[in-house]
PDB file of N, CA and C in Angstrom:
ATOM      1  N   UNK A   1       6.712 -16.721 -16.128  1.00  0.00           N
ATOM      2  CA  UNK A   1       6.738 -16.035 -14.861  1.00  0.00           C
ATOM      3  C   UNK A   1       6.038 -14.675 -14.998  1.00  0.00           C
ATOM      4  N   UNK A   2       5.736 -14.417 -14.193  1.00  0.00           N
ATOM      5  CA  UNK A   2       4.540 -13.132 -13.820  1.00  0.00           C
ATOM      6  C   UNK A   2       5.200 -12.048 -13.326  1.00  0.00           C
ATOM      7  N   UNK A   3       5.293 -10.911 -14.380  1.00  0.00           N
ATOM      8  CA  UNK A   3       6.100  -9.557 -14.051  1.00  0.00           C
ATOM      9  C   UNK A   3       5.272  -8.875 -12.875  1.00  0.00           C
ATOM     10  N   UNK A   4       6.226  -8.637 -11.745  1.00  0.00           N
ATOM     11  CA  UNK A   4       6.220  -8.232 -10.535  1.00  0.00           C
ATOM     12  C   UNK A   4       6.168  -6.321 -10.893  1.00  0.00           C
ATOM     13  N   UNK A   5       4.922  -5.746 -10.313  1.00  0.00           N
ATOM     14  CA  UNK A   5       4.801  -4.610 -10.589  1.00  0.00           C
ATOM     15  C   UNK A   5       5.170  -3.671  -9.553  1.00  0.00           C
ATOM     16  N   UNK A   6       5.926  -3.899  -8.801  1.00  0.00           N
ATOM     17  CA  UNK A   6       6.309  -2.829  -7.495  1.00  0.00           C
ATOM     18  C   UNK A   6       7.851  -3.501  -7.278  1.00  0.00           C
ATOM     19  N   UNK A   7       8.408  -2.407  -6.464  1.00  0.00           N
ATOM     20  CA  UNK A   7       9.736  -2.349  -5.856  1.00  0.00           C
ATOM     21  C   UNK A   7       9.874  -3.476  -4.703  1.00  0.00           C
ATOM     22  N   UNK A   8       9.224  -3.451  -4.411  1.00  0.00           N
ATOM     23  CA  UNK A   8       8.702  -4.280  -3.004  1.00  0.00           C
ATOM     24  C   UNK A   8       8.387  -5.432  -3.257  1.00  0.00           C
ATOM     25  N   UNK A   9       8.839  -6.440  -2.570  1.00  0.00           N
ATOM     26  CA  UNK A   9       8.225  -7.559  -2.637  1.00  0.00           C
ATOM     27  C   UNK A   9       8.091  -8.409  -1.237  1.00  0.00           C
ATOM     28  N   UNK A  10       6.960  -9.193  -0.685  1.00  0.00           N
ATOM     29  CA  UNK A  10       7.239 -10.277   0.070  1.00  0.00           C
ATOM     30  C   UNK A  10       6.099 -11.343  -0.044  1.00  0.00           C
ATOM     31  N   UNK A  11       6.475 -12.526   0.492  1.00  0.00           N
ATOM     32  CA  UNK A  11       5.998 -13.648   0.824  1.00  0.00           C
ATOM     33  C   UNK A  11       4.291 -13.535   1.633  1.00  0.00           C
ATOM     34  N   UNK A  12       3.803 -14.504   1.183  1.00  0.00           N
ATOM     35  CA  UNK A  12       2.513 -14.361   1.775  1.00  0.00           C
ATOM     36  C   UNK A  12       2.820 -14.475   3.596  1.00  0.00           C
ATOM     37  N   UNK A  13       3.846 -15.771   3.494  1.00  0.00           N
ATOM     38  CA  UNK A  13       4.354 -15.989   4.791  1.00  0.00           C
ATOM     39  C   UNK A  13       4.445 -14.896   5.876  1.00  0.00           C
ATOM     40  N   UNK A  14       5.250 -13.695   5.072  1.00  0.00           N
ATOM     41  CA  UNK A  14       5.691 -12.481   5.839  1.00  0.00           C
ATOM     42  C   UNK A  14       4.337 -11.450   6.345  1.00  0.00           C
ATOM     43  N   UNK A  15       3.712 -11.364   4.924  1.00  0.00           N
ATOM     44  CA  UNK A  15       2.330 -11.147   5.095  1.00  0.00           C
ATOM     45  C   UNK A  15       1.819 -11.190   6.215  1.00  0.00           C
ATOM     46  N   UNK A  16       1.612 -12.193   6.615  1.00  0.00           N
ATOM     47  CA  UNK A  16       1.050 -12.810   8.209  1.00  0.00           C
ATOM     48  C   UNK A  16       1.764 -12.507   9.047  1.00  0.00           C
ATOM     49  N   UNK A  17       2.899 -12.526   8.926  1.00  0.00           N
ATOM     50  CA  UNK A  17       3.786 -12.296  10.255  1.00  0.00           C
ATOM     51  C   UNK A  17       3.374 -10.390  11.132  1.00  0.00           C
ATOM     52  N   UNK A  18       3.402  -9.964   9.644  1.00  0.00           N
ATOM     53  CA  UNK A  18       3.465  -8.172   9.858  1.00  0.00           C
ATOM     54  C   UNK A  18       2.740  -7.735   8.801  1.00  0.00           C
ATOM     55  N   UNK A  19       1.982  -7.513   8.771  1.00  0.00           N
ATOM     56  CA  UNK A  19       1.108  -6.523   7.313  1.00  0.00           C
ATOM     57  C   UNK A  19       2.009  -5.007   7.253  1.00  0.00           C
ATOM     58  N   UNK A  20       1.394  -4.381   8.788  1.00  0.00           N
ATOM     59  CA  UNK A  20       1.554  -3.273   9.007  1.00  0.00           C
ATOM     60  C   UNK A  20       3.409  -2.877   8.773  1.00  0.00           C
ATOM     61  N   UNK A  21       4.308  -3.498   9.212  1.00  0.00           N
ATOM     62  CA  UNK A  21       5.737  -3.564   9.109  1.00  0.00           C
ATOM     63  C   UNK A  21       6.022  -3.539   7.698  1.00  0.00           C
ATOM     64  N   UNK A  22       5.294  -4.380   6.688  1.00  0.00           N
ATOM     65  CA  UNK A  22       5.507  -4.249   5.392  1.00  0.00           C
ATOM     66  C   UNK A  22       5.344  -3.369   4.921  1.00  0.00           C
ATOM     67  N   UNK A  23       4.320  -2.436   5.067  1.00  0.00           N
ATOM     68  CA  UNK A  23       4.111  -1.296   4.552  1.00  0.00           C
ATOM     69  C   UNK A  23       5.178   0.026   5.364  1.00  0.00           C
ATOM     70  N   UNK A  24       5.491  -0.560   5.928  1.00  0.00           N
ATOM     71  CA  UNK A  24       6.326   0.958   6.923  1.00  0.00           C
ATOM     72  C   UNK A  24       7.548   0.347   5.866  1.00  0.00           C
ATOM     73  N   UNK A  25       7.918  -0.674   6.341  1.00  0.00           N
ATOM     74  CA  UNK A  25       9.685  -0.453   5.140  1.00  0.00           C
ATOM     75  C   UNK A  25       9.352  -0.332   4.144  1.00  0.00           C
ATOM     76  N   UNK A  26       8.134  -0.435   3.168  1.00  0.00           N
ATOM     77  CA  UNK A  26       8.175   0.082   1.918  1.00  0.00           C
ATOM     78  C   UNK A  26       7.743   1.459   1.795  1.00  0.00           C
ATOM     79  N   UNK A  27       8.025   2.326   3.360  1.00  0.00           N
ATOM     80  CA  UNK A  27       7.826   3.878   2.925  1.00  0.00           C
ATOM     81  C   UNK A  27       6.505   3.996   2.181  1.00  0.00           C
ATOM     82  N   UNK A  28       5.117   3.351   1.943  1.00  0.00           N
ATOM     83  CA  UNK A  28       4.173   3.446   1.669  1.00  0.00           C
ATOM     84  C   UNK A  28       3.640   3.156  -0.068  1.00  0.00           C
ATOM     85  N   UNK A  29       5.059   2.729  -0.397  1.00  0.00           N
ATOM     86  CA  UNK A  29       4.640   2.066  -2.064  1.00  0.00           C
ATOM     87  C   UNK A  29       4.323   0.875  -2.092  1.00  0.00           C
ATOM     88  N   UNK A  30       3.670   0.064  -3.163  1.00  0.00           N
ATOM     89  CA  UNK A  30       2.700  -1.580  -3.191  1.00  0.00           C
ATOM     90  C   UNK A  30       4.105  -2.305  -2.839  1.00  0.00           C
ATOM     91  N   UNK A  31       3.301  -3.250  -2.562  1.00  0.00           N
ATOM     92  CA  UNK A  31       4.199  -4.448  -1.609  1.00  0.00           C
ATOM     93  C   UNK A  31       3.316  -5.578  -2.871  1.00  0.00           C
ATOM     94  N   UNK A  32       3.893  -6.059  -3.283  1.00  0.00           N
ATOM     95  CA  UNK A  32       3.876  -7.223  -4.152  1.00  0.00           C
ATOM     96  C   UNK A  32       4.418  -8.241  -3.293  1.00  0.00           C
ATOM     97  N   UNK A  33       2.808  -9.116  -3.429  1.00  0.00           N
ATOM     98  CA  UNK A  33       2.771 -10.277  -2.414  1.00  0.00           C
ATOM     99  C   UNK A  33       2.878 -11.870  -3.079  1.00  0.00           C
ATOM    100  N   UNK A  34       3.635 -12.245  -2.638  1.00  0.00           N
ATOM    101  CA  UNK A  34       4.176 -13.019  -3.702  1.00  0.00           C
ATOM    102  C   UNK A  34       3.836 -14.692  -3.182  1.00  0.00           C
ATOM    103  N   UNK A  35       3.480 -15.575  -3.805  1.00  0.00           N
ATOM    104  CA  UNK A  35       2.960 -16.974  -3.632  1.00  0.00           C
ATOM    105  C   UNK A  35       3.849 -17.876  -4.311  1.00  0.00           C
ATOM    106  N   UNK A  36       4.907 -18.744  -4.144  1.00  0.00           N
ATOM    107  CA  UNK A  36       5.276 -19.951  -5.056  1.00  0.00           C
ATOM    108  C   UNK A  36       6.088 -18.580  -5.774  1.00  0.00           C
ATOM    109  N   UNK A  37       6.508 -17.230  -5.777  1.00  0.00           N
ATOM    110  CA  UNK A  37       7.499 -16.562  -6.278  1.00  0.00           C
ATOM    111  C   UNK A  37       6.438 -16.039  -7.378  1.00  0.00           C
ATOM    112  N   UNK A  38       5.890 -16.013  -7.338  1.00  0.00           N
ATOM    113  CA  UNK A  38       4.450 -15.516  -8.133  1.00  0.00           C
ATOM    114  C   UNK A  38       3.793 -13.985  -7.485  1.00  0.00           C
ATOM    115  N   UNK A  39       3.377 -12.757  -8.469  1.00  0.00           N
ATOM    116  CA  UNK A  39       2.071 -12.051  -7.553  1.00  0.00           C
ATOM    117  C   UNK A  39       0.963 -12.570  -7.607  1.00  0.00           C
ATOM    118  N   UNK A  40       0.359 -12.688  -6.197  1.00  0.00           N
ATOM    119  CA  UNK A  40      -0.693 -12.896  -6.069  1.00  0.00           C
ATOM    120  C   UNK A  40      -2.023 -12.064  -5.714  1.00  0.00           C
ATOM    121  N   UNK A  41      -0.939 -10.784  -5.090  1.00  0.00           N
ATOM    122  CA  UNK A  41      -2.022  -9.571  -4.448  1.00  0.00           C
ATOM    123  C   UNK A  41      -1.115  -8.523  -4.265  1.00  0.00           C
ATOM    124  N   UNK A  42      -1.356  -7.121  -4.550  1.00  0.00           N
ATOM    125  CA  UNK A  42      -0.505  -6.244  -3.614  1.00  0.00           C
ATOM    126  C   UNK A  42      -1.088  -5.555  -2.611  1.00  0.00           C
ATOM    127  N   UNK A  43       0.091  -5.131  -1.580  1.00  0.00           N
ATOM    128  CA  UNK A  43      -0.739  -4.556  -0.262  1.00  0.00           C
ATOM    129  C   UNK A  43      -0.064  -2.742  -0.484  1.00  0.00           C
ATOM    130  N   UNK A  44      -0.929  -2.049  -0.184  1.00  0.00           N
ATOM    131  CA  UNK A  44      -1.108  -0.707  -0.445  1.00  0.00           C
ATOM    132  C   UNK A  44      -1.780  -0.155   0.702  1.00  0.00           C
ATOM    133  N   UNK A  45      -1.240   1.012   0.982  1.00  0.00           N
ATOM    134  CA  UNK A  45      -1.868   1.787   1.681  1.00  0.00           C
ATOM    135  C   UNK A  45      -3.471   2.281   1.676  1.00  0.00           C
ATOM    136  N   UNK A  46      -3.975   2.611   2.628  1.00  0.00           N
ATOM    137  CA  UNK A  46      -5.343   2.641   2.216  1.00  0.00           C
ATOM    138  C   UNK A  46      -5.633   3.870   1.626  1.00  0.00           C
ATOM    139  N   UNK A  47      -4.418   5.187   2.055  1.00  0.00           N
ATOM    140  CA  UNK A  47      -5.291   6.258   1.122  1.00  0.00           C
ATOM    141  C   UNK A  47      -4.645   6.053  -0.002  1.00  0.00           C
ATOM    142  N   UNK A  48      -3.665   5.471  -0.645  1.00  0.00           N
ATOM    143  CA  UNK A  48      -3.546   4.895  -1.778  1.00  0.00           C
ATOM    144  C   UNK A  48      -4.784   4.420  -2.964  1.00  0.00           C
ATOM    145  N   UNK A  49      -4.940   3.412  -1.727  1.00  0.00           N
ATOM    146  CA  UNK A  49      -6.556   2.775  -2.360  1.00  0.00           C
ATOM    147  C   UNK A  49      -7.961   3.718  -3.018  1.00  0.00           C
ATOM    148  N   UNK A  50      -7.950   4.468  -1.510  1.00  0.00           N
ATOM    149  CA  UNK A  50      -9.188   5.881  -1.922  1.00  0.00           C
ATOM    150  C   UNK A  50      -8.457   6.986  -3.211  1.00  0.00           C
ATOM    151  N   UNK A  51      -7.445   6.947  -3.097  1.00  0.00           N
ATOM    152  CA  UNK A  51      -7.269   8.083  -4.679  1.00  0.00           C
ATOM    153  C   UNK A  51      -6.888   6.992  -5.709  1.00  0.00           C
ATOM    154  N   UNK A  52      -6.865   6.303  -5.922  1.00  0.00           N
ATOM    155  CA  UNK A  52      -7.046   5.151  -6.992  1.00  0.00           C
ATOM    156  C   UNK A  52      -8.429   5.020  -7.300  1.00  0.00           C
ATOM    157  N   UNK A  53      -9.610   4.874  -6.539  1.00  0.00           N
ATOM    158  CA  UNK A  53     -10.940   4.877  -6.359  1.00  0.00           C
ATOM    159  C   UNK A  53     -11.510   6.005  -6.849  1.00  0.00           C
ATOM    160  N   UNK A  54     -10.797   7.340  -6.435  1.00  0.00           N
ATOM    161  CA  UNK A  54     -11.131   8.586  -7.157  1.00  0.00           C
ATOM    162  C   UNK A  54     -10.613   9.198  -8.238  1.00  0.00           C
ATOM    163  N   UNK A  55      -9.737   8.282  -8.325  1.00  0.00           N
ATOM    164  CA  UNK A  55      -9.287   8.971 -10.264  1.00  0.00           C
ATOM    165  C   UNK A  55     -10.366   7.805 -10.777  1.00  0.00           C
ATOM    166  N   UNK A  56     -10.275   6.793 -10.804  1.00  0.00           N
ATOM    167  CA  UNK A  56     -11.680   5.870 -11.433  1.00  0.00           C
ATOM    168  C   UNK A  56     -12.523   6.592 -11.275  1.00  0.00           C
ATOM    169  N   UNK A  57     -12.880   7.098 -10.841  1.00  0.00           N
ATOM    170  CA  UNK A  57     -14.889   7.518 -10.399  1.00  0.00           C
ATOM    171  C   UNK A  57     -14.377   8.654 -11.333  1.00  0.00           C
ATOM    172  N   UNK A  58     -13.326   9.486 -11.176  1.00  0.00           N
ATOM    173  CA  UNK A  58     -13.307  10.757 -12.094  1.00  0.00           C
ATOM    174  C   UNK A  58     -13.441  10.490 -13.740  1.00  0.00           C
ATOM    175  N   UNK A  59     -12.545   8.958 -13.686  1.00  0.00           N
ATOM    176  CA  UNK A  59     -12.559   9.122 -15.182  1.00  0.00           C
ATOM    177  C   UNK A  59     -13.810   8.477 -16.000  1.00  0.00           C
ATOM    178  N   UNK A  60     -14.560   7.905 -14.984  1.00  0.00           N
ATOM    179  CA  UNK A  60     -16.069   7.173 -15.371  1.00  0.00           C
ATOM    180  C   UNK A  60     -16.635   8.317 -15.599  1.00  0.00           C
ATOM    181  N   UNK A  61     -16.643   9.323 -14.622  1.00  0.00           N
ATOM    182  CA  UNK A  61     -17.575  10.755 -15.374  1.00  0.00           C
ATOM    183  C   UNK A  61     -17.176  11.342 -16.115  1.00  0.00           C
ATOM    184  N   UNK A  62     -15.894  11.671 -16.624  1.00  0.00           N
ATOM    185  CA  UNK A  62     -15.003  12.407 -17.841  1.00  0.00           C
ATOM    186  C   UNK A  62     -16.082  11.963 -19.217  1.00  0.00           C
ATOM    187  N   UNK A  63     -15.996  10.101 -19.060  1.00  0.00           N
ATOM    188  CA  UNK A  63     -16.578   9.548 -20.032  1.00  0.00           C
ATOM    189  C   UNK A  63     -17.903   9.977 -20.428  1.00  0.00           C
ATOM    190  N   UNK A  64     -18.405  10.272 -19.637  1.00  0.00           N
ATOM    191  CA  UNK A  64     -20.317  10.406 -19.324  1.00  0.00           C
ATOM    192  C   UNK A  64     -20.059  11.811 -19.716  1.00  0.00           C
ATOM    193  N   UNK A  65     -19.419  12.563 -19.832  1.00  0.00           N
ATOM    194  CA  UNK A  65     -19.148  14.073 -20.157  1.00  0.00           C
ATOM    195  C   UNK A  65     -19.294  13.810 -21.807  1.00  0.00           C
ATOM    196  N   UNK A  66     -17.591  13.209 -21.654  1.00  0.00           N
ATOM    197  CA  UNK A  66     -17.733  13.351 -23.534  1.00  0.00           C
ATOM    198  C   UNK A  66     -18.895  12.726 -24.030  1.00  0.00           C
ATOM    199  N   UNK A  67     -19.680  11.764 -23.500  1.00  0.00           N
ATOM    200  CA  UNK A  67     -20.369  10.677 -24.285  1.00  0.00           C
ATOM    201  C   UNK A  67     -21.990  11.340 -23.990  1.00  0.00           C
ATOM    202  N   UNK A  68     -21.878  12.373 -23.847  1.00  0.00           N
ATOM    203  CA  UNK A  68     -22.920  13.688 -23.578  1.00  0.00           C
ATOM    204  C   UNK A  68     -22.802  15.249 -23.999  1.00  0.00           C
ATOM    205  N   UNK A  69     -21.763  15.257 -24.491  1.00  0.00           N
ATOM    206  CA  UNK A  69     -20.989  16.944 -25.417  1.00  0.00           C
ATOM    207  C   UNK A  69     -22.035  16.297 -26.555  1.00  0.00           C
ATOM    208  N   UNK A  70     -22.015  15.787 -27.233  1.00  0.00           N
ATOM    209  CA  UNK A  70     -22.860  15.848 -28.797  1.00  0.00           C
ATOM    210  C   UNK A  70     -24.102  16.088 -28.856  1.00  0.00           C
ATOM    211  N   UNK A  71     -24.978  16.099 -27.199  1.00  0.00           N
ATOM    212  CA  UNK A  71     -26.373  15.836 -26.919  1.00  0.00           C
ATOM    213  C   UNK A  71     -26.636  17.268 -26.834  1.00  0.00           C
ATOM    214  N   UNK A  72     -25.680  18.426 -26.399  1.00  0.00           N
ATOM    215  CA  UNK A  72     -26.187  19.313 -25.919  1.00  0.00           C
ATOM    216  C   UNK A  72     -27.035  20.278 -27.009  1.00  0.00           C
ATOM    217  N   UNK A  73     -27.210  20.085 -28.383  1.00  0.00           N
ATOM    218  CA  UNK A  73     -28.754  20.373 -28.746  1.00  0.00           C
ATOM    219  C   UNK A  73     -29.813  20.414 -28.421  1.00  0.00           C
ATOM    220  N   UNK A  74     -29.745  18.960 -27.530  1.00  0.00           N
ATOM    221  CA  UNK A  74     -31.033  18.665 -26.831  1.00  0.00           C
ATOM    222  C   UNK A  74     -31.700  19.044 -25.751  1.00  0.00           C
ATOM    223  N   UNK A  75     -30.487  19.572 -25.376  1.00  0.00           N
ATOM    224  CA  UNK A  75     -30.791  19.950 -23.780  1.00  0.00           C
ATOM    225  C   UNK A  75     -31.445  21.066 -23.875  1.00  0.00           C
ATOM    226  N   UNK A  76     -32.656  21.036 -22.647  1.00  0.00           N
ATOM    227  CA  UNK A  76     -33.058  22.013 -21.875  1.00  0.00           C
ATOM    228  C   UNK A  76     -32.886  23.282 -20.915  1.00  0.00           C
ATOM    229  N   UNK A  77     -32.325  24.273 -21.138  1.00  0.00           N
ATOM    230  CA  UNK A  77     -32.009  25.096 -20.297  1.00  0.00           C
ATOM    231  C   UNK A  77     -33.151  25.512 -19.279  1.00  0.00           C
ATOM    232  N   UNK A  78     -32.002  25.484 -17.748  1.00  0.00           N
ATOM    233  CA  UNK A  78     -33.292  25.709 -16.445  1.00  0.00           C
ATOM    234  C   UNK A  78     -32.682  26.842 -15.775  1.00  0.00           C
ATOM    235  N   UNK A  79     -33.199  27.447 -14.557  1.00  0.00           N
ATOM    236  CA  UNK A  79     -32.243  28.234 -13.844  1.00  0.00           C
ATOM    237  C   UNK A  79     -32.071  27.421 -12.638  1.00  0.00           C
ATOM    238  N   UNK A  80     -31.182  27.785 -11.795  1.00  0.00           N
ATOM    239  CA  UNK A  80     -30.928  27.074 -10.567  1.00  0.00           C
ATOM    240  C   UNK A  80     -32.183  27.167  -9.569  1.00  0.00           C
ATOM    241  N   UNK A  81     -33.247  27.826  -9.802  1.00  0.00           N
ATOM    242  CA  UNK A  81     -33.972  28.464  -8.783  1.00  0.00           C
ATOM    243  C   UNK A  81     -35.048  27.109  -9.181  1.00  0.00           C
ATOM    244  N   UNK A  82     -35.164  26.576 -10.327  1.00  0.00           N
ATOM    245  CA  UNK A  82     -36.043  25.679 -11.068  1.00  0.00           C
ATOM    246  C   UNK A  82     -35.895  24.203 -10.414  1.00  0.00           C
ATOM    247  N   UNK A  83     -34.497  23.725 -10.347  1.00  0.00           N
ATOM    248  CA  UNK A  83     -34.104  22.686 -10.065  1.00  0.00           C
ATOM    249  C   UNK A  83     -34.514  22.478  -8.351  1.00  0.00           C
TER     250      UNK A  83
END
């Protein structure tokens, strides 16, 4: 069986009935959507979604940071007036 990662849970069934209702009684935490008693998807708020999206994008550039600190020998210094 498939560990259920939220407080919340419902049926795909319910799903359909109310999206929007699901998310209001879960006060805005994932709704673990459940198939045959299974997750299959969770439903989340959408600005949920966008700062999930922006800690990713943050930590893709964190990476590109460190994985660019060892280069800075190489680099070229410009002034802003250059660019």
């Amino acid at each position: 069986m498939n560990t259920v990662l939220s407080l919340f849970s419902a049926s795909v069934s319910e799903l359909k009935k109310n999206p929007s209702g699901l998310l209001q009684q879960s006060d805005g935490e994932p709704v673990a959507i459940l198939n045959h008693n299974r997750p299959t998807a969770y439903l989340i708020p959408a600005s949920t979604y966008e700062e999930m999206l922006e800690r990713l994008e943050d930590a893709e550039l964190m990476e590109i940071v460190e994985s660019r600190k060892g280069q800075k020998s190489r680099a070229k210094e410009v002034s802003l007036d250059e660019l």
